[in-house]
Protein backbone atom coordinates (compact mmCIF):
# COMPACT_ATOMS: atom_id res chain seq x y z
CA UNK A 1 -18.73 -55.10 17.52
CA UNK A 2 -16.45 -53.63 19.64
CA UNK A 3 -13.05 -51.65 19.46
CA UNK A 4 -10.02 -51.46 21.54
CA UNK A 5 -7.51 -48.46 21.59
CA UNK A 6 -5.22 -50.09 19.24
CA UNK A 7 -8.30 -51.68 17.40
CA UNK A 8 -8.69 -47.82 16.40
CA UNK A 9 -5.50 -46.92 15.62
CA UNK A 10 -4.42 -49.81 12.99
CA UNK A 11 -8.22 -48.98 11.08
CA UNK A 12 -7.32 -45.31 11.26
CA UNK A 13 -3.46 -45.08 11.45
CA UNK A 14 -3.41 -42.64 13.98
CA UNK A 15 -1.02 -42.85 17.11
CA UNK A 16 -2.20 -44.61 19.96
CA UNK A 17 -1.37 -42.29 22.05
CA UNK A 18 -3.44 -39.54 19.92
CA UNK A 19 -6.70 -41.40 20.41
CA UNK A 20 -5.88 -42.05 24.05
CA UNK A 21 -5.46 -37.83 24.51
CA UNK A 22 -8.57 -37.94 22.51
CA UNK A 23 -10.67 -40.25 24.73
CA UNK A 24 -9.33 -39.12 28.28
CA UNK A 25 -10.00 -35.37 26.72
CA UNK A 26 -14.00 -36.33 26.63
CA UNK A 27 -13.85 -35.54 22.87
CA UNK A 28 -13.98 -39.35 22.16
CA UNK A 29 -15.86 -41.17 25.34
CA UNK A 30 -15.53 -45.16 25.22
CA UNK A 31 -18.96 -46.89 24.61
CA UNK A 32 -18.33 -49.33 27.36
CA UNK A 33 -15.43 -51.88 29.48
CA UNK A 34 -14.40 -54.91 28.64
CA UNK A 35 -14.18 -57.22 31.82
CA UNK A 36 -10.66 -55.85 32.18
CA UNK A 37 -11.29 -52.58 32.15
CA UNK A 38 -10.14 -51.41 29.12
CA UNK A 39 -12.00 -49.01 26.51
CA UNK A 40 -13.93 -49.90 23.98
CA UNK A 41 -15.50 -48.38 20.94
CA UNK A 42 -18.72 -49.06 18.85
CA UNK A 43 -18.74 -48.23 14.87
CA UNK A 44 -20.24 -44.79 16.04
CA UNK A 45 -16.95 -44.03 18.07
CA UNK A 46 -15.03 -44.67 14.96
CA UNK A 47 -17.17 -42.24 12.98
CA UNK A 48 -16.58 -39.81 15.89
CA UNK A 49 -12.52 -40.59 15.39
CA UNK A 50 -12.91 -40.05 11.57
CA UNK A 51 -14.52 -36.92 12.05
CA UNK A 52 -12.36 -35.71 14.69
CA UNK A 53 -9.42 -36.26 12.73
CA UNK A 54 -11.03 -34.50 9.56
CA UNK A 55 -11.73 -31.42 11.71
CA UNK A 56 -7.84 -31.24 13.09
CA UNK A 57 -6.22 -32.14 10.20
CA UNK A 58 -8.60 -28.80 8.65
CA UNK A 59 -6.25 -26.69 11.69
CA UNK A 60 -10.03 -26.58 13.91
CA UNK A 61 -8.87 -26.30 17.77
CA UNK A 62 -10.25 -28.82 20.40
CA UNK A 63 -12.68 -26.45 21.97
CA UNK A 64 -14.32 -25.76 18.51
CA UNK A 65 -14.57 -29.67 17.55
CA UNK A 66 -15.97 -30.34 21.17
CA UNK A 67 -18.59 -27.75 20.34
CA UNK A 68 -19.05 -29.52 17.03
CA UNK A 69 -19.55 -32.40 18.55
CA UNK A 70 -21.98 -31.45 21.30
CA UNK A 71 -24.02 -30.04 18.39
CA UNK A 72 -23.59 -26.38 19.71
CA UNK A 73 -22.09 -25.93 16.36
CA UNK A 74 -22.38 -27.35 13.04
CA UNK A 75 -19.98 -28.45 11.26
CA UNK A 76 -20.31 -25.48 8.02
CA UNK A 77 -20.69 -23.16 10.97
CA UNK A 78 -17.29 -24.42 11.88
CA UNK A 79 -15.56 -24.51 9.17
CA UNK A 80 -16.62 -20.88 7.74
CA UNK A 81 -15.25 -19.69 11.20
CA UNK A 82 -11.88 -21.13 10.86
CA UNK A 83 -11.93 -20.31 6.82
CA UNK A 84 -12.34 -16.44 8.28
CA UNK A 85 -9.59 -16.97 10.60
CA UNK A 86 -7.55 -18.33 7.82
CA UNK A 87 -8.14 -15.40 5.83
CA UNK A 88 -6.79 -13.34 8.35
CA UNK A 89 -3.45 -15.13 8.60
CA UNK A 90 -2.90 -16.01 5.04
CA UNK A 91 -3.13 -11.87 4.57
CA UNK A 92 -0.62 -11.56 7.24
CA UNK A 93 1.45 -14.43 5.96
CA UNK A 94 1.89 -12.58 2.44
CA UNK A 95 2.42 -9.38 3.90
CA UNK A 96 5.46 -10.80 6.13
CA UNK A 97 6.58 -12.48 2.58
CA UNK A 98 6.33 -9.18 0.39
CA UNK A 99 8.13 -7.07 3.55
CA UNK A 100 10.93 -10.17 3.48
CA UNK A 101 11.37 -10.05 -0.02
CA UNK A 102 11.63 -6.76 -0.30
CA UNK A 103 14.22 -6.37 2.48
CA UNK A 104 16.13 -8.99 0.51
CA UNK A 105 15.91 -6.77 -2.32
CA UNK A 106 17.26 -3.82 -0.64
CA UNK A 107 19.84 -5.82 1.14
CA UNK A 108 18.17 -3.82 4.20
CA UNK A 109 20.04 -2.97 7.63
CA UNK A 110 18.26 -4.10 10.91
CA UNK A 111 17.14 -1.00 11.62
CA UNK A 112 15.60 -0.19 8.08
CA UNK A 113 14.08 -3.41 8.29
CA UNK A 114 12.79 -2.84 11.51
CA UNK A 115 10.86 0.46 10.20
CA UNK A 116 9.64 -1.38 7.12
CA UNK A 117 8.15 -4.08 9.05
CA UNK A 118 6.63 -1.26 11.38
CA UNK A 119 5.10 0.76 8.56
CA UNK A 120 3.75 -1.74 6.52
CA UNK A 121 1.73 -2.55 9.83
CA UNK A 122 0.14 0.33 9.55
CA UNK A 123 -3.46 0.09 9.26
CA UNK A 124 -5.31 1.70 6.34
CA UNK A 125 -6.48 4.93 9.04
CA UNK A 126 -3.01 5.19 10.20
CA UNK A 127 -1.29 5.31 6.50
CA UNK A 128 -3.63 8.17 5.39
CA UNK A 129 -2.83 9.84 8.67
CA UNK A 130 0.41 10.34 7.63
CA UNK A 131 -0.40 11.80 4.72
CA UNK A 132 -2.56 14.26 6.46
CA UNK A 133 -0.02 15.46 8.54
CA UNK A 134 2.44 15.80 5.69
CA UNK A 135 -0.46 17.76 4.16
CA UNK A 136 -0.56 20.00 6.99
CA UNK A 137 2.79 20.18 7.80
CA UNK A 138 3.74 21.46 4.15
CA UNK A 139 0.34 23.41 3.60
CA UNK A 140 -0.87 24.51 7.33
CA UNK A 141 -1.88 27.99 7.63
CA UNK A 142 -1.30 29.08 3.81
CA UNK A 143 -3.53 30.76 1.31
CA UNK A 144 -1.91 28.43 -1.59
CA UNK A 145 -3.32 25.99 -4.31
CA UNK A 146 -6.30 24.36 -2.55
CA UNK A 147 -7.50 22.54 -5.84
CA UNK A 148 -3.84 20.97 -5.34
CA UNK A 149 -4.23 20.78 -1.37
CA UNK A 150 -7.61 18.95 -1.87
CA UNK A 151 -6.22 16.52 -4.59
CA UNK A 152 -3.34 15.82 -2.37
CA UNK A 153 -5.54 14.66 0.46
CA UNK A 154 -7.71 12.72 -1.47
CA UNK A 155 -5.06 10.61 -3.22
CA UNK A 156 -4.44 8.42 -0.17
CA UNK A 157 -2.59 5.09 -0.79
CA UNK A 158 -4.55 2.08 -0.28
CA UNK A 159 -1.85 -0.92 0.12
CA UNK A 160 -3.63 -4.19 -0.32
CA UNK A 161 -4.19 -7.07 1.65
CA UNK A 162 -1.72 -9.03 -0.58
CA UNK A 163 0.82 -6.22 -1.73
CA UNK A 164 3.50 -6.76 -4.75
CA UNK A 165 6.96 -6.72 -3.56
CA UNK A 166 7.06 -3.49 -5.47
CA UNK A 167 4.19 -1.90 -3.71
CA UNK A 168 5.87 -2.60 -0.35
CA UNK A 169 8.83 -1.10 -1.56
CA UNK A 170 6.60 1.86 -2.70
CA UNK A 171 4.85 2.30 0.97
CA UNK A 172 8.57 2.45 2.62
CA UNK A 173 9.91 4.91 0.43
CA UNK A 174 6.48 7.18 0.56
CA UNK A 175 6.45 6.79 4.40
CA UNK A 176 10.58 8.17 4.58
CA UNK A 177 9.32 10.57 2.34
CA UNK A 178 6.87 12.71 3.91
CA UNK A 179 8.53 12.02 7.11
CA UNK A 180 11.58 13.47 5.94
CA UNK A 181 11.79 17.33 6.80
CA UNK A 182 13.84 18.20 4.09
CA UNK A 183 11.49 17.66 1.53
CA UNK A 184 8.84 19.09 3.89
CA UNK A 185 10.13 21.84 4.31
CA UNK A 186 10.71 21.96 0.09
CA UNK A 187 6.85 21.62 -0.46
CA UNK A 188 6.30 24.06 2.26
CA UNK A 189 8.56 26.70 -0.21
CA UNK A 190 6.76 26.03 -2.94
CA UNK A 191 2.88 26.54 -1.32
CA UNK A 192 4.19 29.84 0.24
CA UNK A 193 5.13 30.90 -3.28
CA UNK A 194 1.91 29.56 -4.09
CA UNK A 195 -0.17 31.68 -1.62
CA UNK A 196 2.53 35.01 -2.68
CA UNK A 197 1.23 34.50 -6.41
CA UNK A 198 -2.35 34.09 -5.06
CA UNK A 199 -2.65 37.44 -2.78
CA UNK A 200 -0.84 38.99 -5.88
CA UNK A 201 -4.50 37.83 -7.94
CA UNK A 202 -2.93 34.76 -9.13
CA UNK A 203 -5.28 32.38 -10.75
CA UNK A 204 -4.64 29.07 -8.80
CA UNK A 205 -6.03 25.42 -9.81
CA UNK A 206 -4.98 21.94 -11.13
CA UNK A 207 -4.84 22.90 -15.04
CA UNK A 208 -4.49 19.46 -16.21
CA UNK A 209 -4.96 20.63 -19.79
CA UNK A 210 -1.99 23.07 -19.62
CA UNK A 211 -0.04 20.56 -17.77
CA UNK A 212 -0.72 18.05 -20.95
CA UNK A 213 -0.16 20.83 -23.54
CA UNK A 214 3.06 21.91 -22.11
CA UNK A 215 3.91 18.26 -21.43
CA UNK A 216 3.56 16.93 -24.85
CA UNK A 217 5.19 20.43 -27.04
CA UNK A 218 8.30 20.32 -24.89
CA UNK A 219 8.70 16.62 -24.85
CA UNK A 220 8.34 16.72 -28.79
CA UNK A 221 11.11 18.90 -28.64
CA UNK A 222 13.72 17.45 -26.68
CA UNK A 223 12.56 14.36 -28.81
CA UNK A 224 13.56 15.95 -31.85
CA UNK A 225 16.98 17.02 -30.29
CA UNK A 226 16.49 20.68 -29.51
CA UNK A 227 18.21 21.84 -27.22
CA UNK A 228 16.74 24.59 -24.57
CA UNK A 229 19.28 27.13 -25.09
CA UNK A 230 19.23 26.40 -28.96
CA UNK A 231 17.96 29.31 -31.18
CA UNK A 232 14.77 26.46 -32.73
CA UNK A 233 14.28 26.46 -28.63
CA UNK A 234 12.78 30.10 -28.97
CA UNK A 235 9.43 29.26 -30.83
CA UNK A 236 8.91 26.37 -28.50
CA UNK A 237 9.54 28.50 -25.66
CA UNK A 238 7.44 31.73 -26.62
CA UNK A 239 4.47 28.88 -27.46
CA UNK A 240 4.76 27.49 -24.11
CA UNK A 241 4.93 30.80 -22.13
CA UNK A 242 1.98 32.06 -24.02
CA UNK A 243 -0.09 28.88 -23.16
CA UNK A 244 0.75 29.63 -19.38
CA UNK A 245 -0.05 33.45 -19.52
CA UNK A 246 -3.74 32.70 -21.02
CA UNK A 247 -4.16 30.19 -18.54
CA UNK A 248 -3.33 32.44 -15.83
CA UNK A 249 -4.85 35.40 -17.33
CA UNK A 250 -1.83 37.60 -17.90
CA UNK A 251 0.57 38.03 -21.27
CA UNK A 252 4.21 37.16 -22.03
CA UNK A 253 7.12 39.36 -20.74
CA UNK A 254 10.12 39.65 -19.60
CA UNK A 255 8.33 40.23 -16.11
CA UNK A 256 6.39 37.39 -16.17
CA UNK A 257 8.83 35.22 -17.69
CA UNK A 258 11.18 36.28 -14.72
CA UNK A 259 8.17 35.03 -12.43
CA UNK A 260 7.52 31.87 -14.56
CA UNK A 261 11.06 30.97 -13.70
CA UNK A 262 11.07 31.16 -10.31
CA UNK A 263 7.86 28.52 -10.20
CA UNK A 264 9.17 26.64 -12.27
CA UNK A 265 12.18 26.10 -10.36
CA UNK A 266 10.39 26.23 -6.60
CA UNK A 267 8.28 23.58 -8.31
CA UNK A 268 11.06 21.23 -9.80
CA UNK A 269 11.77 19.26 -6.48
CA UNK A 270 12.22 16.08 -7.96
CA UNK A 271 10.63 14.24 -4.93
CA UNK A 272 7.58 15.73 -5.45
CA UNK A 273 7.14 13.70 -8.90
CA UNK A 274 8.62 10.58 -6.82
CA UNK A 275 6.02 11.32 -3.93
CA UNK A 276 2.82 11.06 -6.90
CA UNK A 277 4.94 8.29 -8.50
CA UNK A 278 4.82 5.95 -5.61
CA UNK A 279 1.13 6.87 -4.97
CA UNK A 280 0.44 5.58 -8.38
CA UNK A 281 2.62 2.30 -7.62
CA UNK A 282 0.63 1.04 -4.68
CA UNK A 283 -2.86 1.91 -6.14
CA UNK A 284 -2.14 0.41 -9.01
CA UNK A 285 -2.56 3.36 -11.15
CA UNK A 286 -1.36 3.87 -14.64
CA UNK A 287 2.17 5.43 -14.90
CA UNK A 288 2.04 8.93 -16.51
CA UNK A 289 5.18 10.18 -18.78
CA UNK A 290 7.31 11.92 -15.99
CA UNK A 291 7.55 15.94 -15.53
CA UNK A 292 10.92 16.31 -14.82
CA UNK A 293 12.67 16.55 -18.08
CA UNK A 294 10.27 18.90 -19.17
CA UNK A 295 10.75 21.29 -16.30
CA UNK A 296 14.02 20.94 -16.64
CA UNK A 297 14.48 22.13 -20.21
CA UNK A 298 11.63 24.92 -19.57
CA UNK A 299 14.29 26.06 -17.04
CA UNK A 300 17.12 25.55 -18.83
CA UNK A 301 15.13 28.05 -22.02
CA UNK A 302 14.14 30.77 -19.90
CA UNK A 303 17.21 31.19 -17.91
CA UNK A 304 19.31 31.44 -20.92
């Protein structure tokens, strides 16, 4: 039994023309003539078509279903090939559709969209690169908290393949951020006040417990409605300080309360919250009651 051209196209509904590129492309060869000179095709040329049109309807190029077809390659060889390569593009495809939903969020300028589409190109290496540099930028050169320095360099944001809408949003903001020279230059105040307290044999560290402690007493307070420059704000206040001096290994005075202040309020950028908040947003990390009220009414207390 033989085929014709358009034998092959009514059994497999493909164009004419289609099997015709097919054939004069070598991919599909005719078995033999007919007296005329026209192609013809045996039942194992119209497996070959079936096959062929399988592979390209699957997105495989010609020069990988010719190989397929030589027997160079098989066909699961194939096919987990072009399933890698559609890995690859379905990651870029959802990273184009968080960036464009996210500009549509924003209602985003040209140029801002422009940066975003820039950044969120980044690769991994290049995103904690500019985090080192913001590191040493604000920190370069300075006895100050290295328990703080070493915790900032090690909380790196790792945007996924597929990022949230909210997590590109997150990587654009943190990527302004420590490119901005303002707040640089703010975390830059507070490590040299850092590295003043140090050479003065200031106990430096993390103190996650006091942090906690001090967290939870004060935000008990303003929960209960007391206000910092309230007289009930006193015992809450002398509580707190005292908690700070044993941690740092001095005792409460007017002195130290004076010098308490003035951390507190080289501390209370509120960026530097927003910096740690949008770490936490694109690593998916748990969201931690903020800081900022709390510094704020220790402020408000001891300046009173």
């Amino acid at each position: 039994m033989r085929y014709s051209i358009g034998d092959l196209a009514r059994r497999t509904g493909l164009p004419v023309r289609t099997i015709r590129f097919y054939s004069d492309a070598g991919l599909l060869p005719p078995t033999d003539r007919s007296a005329a000179n026209h192609r013809r095709y045996d039942i194992a040329a119209v497996a070959r078509l079936d096959l062929i049109r399988t592979l390209r309807d699957l997105g495989l190029d010609l020069a990988t279903i010719r190989r397929v077809l030589a027997e160079d390659l098989t066909v699961a060889q194939a096919a987990g090939r072009h399933a890698d390569a559609l890995d690859v593009q379905i990651r870029v495809l959802r990273l184009r559709l968080a960036v464009l939903r996210a500009v549509a969020r924003r209602d985003t300028a040209p140029e801002e969209m422009a940066f975003m589409h820039r950044v969120v190109q980044l690769s991994e290496a290049e995103r904690h690169r500019l985090i080192d540099d913001f590191v040493d930028r604000a920190f370069g050169g300075l006895d100050a908290n290295q328990d703080f320095v070493a915790w900032l360099r090690s909380a790196l944001p790792y945007l996924p393949d597929e990022p949230t809408t909210e997590q590109v949003d997150a990587w654009v903001e943190l990527a302004e951020l420590v490119r901005d020279p303002d707040f640089v230059a703010s975390v830059r105040r507070m490590a040299e006040h850092q590295a003043a307290e140090i050479a003065e044999g200031g106990r430096m560290g993390l103190h996650h417990k006091l942090t906690i402690e001090v967290r939870d007493q004060v935000t008990t307070a303003i929960a209960a409605g007391i206000q910092p420059t309230a007289p009930a704000a006193a015992a809450v206040l002398s509580d707190v300080v005292a908690r700070y001096a044993e941690t740092f290994g001095t005792t409460d005075s007017a002195a130290y309360r004076t010098r308490l202040l003035a951390r507190l309020r080289t501390a209370n950028d509120p960026r530097t919250e927003r910096y740690v908040h949008l770490i936490g947003v694109i690593n998916d990390w748990p969201a931690t009651p903020p800081l900022g009220p709390v510094f704020d009414w220790l402020i408000a207390a001891l300046a009173r």
